[in-house]
PDB file of N, CA and C in Angstrom:
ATOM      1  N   UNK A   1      36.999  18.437   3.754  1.00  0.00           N
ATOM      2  CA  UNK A   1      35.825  17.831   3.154  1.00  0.00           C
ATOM      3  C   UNK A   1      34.580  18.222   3.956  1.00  0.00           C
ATOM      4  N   UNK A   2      33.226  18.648   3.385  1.00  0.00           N
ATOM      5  CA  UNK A   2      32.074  18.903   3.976  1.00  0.00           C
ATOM      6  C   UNK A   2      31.605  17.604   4.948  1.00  0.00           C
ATOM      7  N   UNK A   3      30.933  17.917   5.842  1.00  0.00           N
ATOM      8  CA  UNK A   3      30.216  17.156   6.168  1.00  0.00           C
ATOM      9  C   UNK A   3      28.955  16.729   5.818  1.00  0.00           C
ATOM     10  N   UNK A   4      27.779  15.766   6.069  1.00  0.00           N
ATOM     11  CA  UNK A   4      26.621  16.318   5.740  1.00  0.00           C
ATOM     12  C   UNK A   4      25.953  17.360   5.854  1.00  0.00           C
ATOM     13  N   UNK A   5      25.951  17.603   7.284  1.00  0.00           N
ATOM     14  CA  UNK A   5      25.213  18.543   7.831  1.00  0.00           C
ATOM     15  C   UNK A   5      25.710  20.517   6.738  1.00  0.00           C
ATOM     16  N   UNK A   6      27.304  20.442   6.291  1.00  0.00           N
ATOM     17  CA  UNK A   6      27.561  20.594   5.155  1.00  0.00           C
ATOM     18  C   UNK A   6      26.406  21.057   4.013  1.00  0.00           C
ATOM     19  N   UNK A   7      26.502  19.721   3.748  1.00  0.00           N
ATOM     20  CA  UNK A   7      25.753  19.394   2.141  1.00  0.00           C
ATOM     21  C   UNK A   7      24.251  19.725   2.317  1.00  0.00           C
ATOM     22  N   UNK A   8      23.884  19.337   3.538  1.00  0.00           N
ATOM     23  CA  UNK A   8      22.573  19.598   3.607  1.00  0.00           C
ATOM     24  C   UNK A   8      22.264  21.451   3.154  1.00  0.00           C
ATOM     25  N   UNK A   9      22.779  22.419   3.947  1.00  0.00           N
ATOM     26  CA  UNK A   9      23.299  23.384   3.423  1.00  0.00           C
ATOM     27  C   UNK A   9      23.431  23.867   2.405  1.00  0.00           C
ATOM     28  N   UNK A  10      23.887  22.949   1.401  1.00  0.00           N
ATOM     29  CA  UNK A  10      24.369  23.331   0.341  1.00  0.00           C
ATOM     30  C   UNK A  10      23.197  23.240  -0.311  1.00  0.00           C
ATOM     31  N   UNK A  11      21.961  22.162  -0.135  1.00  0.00           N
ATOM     32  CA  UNK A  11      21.060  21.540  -0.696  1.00  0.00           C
ATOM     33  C   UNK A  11      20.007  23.230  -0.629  1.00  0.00           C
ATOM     34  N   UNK A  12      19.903  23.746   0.891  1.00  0.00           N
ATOM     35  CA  UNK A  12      19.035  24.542   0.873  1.00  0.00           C
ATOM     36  C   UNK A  12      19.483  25.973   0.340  1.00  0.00           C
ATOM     37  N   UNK A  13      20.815  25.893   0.018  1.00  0.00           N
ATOM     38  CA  UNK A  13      21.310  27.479  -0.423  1.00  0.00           C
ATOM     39  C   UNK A  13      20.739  27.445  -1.670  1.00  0.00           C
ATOM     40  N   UNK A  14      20.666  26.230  -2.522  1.00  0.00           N
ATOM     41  CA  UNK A  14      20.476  26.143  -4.074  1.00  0.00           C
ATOM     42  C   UNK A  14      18.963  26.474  -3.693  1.00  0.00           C
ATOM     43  N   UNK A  15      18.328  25.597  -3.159  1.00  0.00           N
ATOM     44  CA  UNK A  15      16.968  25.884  -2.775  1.00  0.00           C
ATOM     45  C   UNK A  15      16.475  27.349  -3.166  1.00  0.00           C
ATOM     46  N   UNK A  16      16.848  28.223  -2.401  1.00  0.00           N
ATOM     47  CA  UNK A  16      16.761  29.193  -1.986  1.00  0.00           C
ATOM     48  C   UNK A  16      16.981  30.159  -3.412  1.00  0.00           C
ATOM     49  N   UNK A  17      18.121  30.053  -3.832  1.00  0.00           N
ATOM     50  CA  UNK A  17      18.502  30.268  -5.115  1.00  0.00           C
ATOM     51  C   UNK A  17      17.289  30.213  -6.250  1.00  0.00           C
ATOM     52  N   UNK A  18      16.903  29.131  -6.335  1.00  0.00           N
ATOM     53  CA  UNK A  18      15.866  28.859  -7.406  1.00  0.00           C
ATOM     54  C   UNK A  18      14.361  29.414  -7.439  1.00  0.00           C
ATOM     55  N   UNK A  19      14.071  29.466  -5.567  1.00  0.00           N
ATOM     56  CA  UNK A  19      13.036  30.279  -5.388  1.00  0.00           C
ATOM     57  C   UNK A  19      12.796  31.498  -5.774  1.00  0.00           C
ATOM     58  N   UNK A  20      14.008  32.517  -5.881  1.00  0.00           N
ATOM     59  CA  UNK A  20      14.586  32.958  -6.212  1.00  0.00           C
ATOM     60  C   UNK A  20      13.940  33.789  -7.494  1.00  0.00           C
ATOM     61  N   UNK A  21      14.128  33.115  -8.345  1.00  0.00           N
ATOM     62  CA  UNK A  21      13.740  33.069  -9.972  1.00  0.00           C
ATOM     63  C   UNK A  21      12.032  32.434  -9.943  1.00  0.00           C
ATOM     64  N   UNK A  22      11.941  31.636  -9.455  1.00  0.00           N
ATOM     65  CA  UNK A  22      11.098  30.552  -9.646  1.00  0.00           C
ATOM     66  C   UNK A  22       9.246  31.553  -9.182  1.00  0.00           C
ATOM     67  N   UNK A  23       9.365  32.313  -8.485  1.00  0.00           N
ATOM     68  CA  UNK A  23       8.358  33.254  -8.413  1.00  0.00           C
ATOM     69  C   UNK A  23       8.168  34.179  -9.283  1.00  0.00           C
ATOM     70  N   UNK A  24       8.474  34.039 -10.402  1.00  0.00           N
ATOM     71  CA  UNK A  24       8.598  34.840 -11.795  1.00  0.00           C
ATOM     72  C   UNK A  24       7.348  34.199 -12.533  1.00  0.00           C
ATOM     73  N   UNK A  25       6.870  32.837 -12.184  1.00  0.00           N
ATOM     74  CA  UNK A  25       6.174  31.915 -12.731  1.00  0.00           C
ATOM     75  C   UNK A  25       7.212  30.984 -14.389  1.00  0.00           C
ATOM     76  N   UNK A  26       6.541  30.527 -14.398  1.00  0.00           N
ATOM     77  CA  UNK A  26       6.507  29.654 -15.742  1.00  0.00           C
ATOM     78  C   UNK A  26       6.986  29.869 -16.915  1.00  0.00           C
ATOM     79  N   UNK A  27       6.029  30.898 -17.616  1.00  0.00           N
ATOM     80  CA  UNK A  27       6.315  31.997 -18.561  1.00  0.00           C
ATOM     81  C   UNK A  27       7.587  32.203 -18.564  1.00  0.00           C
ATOM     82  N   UNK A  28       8.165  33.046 -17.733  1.00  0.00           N
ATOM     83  CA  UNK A  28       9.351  33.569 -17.405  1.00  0.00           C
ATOM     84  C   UNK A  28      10.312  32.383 -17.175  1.00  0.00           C
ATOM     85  N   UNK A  29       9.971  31.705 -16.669  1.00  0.00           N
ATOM     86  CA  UNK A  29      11.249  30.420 -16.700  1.00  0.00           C
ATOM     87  C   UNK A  29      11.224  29.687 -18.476  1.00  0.00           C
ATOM     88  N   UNK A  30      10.083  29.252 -19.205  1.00  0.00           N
ATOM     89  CA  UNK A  30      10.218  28.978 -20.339  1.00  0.00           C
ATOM     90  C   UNK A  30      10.949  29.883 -21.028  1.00  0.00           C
ATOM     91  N   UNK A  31      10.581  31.301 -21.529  1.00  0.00           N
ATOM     92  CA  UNK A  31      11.002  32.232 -21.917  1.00  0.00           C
ATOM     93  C   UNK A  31      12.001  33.051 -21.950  1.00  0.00           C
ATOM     94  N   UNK A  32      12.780  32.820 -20.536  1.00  0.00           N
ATOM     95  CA  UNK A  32      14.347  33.498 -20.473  1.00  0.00           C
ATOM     96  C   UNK A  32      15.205  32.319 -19.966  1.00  0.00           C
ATOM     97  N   UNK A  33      16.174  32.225 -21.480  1.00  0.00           N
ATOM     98  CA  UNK A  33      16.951  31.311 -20.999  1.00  0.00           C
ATOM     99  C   UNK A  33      17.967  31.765 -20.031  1.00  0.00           C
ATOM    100  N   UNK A  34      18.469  31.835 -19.237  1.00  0.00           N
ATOM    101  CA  UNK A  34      19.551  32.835 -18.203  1.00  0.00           C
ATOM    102  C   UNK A  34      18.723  32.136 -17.123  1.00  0.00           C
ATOM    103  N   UNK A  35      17.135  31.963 -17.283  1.00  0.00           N
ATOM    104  CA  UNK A  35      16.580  32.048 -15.853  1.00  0.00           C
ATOM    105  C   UNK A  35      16.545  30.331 -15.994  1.00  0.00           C
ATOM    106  N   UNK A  36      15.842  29.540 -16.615  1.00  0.00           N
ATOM    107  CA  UNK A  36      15.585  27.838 -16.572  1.00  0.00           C
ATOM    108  C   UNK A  36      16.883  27.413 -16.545  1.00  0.00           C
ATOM    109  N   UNK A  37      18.169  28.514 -17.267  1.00  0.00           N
ATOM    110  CA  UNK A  37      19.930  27.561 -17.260  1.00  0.00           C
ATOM    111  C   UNK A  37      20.215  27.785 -15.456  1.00  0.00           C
ATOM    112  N   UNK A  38      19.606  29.028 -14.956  1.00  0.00           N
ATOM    113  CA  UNK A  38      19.999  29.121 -13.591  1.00  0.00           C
ATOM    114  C   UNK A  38      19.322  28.148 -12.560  1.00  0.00           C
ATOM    115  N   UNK A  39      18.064  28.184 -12.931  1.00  0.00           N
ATOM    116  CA  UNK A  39      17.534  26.688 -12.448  1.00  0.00           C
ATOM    117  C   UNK A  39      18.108  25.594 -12.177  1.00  0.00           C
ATOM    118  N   UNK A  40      18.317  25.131 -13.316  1.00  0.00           N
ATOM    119  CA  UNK A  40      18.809  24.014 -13.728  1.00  0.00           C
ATOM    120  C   UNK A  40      20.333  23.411 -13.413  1.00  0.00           C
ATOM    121  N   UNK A  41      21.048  24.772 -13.111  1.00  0.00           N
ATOM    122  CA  UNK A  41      22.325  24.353 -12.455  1.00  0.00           C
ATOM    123  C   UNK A  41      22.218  24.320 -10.931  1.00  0.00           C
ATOM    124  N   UNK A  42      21.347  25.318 -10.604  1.00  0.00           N
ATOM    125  CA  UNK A  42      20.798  24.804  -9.336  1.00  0.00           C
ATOM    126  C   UNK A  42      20.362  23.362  -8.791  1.00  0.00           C
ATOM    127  N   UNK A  43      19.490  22.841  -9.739  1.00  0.00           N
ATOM    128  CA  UNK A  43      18.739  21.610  -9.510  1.00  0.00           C
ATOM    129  C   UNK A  43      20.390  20.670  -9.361  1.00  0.00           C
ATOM    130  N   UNK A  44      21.299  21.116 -10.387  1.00  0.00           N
ATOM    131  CA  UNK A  44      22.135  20.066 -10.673  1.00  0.00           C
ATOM    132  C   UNK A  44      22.856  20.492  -9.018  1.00  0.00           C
ATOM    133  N   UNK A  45      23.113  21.339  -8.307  1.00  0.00           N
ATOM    134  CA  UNK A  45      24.102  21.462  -7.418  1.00  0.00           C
ATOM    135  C   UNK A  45      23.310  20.209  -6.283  1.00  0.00           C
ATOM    136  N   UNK A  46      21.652  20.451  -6.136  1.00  0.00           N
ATOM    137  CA  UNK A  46      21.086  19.789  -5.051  1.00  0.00           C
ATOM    138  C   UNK A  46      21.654  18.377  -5.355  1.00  0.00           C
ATOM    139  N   UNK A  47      21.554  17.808  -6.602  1.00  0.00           N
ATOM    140  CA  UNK A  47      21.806  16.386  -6.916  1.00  0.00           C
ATOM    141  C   UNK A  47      23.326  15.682  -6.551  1.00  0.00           C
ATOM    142  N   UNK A  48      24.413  16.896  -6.533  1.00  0.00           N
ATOM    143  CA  UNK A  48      25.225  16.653  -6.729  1.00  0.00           C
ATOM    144  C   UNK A  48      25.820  16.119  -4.978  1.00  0.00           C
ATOM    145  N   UNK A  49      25.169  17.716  -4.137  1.00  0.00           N
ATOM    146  CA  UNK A  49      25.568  17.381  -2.823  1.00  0.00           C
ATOM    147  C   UNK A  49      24.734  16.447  -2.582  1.00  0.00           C
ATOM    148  N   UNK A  50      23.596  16.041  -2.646  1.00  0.00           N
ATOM    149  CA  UNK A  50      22.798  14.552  -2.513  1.00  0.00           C
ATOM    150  C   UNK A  50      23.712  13.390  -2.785  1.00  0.00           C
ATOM    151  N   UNK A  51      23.756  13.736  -3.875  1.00  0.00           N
ATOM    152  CA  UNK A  51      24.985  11.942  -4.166  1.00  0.00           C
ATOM    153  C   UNK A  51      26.544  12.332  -2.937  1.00  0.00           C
ATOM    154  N   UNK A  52      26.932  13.173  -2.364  1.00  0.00           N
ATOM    155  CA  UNK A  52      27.949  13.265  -1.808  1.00  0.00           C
ATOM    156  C   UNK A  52      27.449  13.249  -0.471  1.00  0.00           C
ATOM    157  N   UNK A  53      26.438  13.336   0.123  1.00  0.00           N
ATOM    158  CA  UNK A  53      26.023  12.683   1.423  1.00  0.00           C
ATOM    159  C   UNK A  53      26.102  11.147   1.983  1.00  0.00           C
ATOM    160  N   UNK A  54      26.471  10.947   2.804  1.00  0.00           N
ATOM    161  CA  UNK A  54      27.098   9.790   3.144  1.00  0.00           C
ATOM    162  C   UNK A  54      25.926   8.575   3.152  1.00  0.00           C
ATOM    163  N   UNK A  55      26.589   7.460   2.976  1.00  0.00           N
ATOM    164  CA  UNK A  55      25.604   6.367   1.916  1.00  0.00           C
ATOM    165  C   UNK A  55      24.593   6.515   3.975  1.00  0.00           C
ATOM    166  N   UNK A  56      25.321   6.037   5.027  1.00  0.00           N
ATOM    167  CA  UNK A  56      24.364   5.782   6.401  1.00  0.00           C
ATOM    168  C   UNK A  56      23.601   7.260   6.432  1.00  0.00           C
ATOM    169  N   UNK A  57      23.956   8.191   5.865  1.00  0.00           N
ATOM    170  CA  UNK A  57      22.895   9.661   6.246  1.00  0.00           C
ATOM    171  C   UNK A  57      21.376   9.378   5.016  1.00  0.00           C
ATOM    172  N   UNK A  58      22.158   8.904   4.279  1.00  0.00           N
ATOM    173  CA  UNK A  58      20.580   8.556   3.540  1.00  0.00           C
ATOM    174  C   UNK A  58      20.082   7.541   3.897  1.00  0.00           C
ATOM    175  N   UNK A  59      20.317   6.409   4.098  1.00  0.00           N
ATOM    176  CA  UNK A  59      19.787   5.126   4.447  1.00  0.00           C
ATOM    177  C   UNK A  59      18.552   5.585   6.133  1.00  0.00           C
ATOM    178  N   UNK A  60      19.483   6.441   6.902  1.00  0.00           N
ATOM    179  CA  UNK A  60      19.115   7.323   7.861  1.00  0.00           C
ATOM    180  C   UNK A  60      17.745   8.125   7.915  1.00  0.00           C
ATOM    181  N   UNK A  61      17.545   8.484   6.648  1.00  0.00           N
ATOM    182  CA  UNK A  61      16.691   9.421   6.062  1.00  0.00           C
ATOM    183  C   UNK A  61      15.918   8.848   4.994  1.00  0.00           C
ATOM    184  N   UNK A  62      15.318   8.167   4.384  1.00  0.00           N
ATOM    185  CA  UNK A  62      14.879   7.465   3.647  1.00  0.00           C
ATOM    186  C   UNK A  62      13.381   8.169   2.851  1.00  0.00           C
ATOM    187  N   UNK A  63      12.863   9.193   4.190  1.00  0.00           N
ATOM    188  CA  UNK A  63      11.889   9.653   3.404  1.00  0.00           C
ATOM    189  C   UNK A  63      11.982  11.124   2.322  1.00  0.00           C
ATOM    190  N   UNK A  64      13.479  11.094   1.956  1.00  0.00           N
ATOM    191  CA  UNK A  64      13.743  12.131   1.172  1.00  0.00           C
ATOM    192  C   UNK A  64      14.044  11.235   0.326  1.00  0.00           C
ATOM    193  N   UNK A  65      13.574  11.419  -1.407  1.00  0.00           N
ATOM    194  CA  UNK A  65      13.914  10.429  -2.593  1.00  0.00           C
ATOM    195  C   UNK A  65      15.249  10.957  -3.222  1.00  0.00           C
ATOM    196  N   UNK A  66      16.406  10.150  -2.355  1.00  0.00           N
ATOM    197  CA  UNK A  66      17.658  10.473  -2.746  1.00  0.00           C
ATOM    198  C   UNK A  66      18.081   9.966  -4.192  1.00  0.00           C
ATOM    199  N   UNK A  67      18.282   8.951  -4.637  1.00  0.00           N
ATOM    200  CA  UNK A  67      18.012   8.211  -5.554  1.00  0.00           C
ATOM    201  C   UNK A  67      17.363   8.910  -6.615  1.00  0.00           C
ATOM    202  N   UNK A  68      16.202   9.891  -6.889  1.00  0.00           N
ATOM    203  CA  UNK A  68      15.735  10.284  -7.895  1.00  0.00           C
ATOM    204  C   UNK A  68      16.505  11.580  -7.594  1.00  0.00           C
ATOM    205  N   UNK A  69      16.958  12.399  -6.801  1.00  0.00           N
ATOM    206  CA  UNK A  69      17.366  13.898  -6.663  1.00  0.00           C
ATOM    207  C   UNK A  69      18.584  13.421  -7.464  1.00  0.00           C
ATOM    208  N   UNK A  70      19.224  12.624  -7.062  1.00  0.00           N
ATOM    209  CA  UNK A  70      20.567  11.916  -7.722  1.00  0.00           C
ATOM    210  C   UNK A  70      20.369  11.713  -9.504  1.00  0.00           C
ATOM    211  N   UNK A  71      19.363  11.054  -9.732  1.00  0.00           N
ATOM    212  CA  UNK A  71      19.220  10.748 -11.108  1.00  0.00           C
ATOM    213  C   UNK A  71      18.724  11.885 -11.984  1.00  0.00           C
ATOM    214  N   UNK A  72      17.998  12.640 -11.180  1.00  0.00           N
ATOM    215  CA  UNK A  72      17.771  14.113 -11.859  1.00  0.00           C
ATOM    216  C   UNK A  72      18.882  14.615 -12.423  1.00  0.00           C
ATOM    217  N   UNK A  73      19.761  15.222 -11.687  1.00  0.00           N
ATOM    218  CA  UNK A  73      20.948  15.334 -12.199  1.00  0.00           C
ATOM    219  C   UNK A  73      22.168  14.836 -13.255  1.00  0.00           C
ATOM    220  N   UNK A  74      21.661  13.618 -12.742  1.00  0.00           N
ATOM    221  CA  UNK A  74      22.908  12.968 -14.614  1.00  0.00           C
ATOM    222  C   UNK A  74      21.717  13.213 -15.185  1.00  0.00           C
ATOM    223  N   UNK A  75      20.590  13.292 -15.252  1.00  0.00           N
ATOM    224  CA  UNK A  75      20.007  13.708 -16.676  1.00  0.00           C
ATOM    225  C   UNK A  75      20.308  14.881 -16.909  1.00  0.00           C
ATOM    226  N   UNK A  76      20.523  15.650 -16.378  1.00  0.00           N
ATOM    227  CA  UNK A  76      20.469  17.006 -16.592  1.00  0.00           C
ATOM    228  C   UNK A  76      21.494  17.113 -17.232  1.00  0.00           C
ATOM    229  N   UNK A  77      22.809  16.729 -16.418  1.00  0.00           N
ATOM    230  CA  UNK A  77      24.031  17.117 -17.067  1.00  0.00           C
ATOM    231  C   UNK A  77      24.413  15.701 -17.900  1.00  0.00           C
ATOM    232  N   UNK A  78      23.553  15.152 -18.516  1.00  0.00           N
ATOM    233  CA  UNK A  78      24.746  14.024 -19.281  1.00  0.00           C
ATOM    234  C   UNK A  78      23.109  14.368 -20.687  1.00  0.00           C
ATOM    235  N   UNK A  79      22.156  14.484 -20.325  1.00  0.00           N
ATOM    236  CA  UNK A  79      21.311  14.523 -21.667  1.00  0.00           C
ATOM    237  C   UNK A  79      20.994  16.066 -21.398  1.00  0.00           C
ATOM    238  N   UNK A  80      21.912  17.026 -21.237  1.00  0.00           N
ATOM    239  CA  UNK A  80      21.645  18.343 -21.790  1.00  0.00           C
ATOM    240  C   UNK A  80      20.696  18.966 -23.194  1.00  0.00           C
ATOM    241  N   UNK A  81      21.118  18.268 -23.874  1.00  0.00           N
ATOM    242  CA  UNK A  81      20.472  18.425 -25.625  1.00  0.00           C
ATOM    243  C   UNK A  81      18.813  18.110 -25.554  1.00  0.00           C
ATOM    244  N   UNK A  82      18.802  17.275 -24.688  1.00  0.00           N
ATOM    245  CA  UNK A  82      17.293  16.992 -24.409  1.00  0.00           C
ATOM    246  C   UNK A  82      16.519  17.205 -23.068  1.00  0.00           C
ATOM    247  N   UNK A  83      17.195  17.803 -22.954  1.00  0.00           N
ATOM    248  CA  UNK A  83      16.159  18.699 -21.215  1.00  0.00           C
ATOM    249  C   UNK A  83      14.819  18.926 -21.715  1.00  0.00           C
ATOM    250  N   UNK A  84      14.295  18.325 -21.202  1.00  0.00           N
ATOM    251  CA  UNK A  84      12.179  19.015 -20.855  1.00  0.00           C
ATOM    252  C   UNK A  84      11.955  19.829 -19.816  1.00  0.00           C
ATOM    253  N   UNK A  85      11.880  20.813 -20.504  1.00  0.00           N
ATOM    254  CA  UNK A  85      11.840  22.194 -19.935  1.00  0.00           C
ATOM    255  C   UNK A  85      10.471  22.152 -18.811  1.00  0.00           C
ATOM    256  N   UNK A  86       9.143  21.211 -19.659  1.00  0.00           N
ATOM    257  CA  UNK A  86       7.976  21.229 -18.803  1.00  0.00           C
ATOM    258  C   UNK A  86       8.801  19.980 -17.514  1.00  0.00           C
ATOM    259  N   UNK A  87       9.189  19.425 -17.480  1.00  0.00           N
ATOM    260  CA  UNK A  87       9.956  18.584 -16.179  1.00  0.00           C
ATOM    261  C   UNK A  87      10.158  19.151 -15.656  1.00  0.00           C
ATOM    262  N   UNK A  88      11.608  19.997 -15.762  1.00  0.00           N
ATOM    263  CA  UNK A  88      12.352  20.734 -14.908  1.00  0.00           C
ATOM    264  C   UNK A  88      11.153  21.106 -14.118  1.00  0.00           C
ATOM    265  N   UNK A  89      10.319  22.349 -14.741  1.00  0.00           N
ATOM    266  CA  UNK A  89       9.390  23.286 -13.937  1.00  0.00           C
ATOM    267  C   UNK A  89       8.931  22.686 -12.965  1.00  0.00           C
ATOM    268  N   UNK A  90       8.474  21.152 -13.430  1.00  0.00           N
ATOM    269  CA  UNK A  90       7.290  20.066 -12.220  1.00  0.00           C
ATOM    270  C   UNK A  90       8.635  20.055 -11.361  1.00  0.00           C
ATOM    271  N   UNK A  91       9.609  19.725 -11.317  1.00  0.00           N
ATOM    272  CA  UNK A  91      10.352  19.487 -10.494  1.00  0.00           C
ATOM    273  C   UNK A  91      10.492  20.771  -9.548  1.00  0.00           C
ATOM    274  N   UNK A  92      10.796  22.116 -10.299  1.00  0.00           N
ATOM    275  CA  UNK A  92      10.585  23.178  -9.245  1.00  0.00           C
ATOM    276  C   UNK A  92       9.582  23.739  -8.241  1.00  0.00           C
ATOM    277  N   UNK A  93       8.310  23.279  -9.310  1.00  0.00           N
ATOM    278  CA  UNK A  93       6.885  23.489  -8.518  1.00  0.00           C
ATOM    279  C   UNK A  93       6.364  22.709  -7.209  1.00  0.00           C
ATOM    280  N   UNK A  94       6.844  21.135  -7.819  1.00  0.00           N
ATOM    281  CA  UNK A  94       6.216  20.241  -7.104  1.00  0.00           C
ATOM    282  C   UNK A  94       7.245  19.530  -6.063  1.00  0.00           C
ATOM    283  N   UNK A  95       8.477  19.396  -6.241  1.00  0.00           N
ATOM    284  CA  UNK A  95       9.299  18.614  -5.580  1.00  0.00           C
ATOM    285  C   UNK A  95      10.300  19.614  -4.548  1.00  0.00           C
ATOM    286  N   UNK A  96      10.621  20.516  -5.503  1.00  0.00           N
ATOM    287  CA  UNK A  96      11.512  21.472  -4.706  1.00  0.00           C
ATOM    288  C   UNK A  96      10.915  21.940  -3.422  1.00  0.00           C
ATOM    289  N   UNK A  97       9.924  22.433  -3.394  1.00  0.00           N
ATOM    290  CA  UNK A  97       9.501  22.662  -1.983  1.00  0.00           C
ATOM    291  C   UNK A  97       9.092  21.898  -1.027  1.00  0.00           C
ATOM    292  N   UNK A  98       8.862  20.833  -1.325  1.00  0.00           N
ATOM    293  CA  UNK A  98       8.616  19.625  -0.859  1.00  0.00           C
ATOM    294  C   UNK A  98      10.295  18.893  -0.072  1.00  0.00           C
ATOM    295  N   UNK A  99      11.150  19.032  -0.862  1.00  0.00           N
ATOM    296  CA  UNK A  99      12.652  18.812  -0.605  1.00  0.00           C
ATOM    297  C   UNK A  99      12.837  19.968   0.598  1.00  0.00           C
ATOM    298  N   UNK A 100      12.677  21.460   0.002  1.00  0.00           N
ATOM    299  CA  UNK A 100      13.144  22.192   1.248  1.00  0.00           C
ATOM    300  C   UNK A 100      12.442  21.804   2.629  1.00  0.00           C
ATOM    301  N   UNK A 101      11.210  21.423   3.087  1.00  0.00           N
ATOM    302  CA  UNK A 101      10.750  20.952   4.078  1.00  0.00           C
ATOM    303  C   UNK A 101      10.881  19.830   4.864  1.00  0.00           C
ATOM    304  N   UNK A 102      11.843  18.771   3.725  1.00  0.00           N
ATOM    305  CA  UNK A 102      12.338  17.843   4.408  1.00  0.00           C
ATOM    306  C   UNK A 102      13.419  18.160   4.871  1.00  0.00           C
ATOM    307  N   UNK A 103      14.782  18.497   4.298  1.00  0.00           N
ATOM    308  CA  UNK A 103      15.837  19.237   5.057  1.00  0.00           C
ATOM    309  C   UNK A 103      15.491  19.997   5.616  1.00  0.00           C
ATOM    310  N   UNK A 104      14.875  21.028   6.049  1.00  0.00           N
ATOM    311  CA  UNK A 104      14.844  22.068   7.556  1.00  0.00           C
ATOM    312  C   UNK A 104      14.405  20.813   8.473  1.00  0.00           C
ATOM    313  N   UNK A 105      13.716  20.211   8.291  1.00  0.00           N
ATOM    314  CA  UNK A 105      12.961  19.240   9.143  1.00  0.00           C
ATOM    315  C   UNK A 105      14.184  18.529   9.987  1.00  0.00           C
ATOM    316  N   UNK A 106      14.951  17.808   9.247  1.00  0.00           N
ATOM    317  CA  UNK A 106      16.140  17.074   9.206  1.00  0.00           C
ATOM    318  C   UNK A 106      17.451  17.785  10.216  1.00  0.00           C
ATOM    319  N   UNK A 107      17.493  19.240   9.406  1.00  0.00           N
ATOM    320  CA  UNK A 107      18.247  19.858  10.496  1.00  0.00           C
ATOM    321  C   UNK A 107      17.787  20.400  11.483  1.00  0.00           C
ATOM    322  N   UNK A 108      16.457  20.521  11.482  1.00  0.00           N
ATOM    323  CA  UNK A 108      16.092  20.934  13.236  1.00  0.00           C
ATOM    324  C   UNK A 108      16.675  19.845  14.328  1.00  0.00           C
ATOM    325  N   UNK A 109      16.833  18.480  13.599  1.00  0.00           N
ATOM    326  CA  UNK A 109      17.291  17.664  14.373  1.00  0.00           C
ATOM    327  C   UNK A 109      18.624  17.237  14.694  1.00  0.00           C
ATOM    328  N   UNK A 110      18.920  16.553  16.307  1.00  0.00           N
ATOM    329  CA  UNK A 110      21.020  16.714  16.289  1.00  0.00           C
ATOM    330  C   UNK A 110      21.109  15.535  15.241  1.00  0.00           C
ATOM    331  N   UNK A 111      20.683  14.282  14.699  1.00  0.00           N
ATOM    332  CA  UNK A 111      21.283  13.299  14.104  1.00  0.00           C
ATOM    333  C   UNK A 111      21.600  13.848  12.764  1.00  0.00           C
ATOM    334  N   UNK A 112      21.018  15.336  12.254  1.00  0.00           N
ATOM    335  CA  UNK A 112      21.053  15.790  11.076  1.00  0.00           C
ATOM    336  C   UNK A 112      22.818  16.371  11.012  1.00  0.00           C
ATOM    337  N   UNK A 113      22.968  16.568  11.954  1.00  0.00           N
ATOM    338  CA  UNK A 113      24.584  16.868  12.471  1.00  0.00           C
ATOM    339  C   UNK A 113      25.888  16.218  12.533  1.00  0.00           C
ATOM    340  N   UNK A 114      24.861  15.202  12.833  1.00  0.00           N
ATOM    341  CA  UNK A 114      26.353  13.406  13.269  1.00  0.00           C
ATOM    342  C   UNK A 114      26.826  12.481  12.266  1.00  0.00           C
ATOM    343  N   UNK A 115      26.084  12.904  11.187  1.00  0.00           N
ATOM    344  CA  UNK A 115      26.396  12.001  10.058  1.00  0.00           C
ATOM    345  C   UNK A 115      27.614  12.317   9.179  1.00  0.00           C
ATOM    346  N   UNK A 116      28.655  11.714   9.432  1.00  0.00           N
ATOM    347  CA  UNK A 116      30.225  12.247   8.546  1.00  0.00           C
ATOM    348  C   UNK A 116      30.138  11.448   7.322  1.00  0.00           C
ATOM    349  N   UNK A 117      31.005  11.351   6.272  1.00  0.00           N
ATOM    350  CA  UNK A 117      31.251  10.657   5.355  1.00  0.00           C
ATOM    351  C   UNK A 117      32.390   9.744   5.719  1.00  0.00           C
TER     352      UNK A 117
END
């Protein structure tokens, strides 16, 4: 089983992933589906290792909005049929990089390490 320090990982590989695409601009994410579905399973991986981080590593961390990274995700994957494509994007533009700066932050530090499930 991962650890956090793990998941955290996992959080910034997707990261990374989406940036990825995501410098294509807008256009290009509305416009090719291949690129907003790759997004978007991305977004879903961050949510997923988020909810699988241990309940004291978030409580720990509080100024990352675990809780909404979490709820992003069942929307994503439980109201598929109705994805808002202009969301997603705010979420890539505005939150995603905002997320990657809190995890590097997090793992520069040892407590980002000590937290097991």
């Amino acid at each position: 089983m991962r650890d956090d320090h793990g998941r955290l990982h996992d959080i910034l590989d997707a990261i990374k992933r989406i940036e990825r695409y995501a410098k294509r601009g807008r256009r290009a994410f509305e416009e090719d589906e291949l690129i907003h579905t790759w997004m978007i399973h991305h977004i879903q991986i961050i949510g997923e290792a988020a909810s699988q981080l241990s309940l004291t590593f978030r409580k720990t961390h509080q100024q990352v909005p675990w809780p909404q990274i979490i709820k992003m995700r069942h929307v994503l994957v439980h109201d598929y049929l109705g994805i808002d494509l202009g969301e997603v994007w705010a979420v890539v533009e505005r939150d995603v990089p905002v997320l990657k700066k809190q995890i590097s932050e997090i793992l520069k530090r040892p407590i980002g390490r000590s937290s097991k499930r």
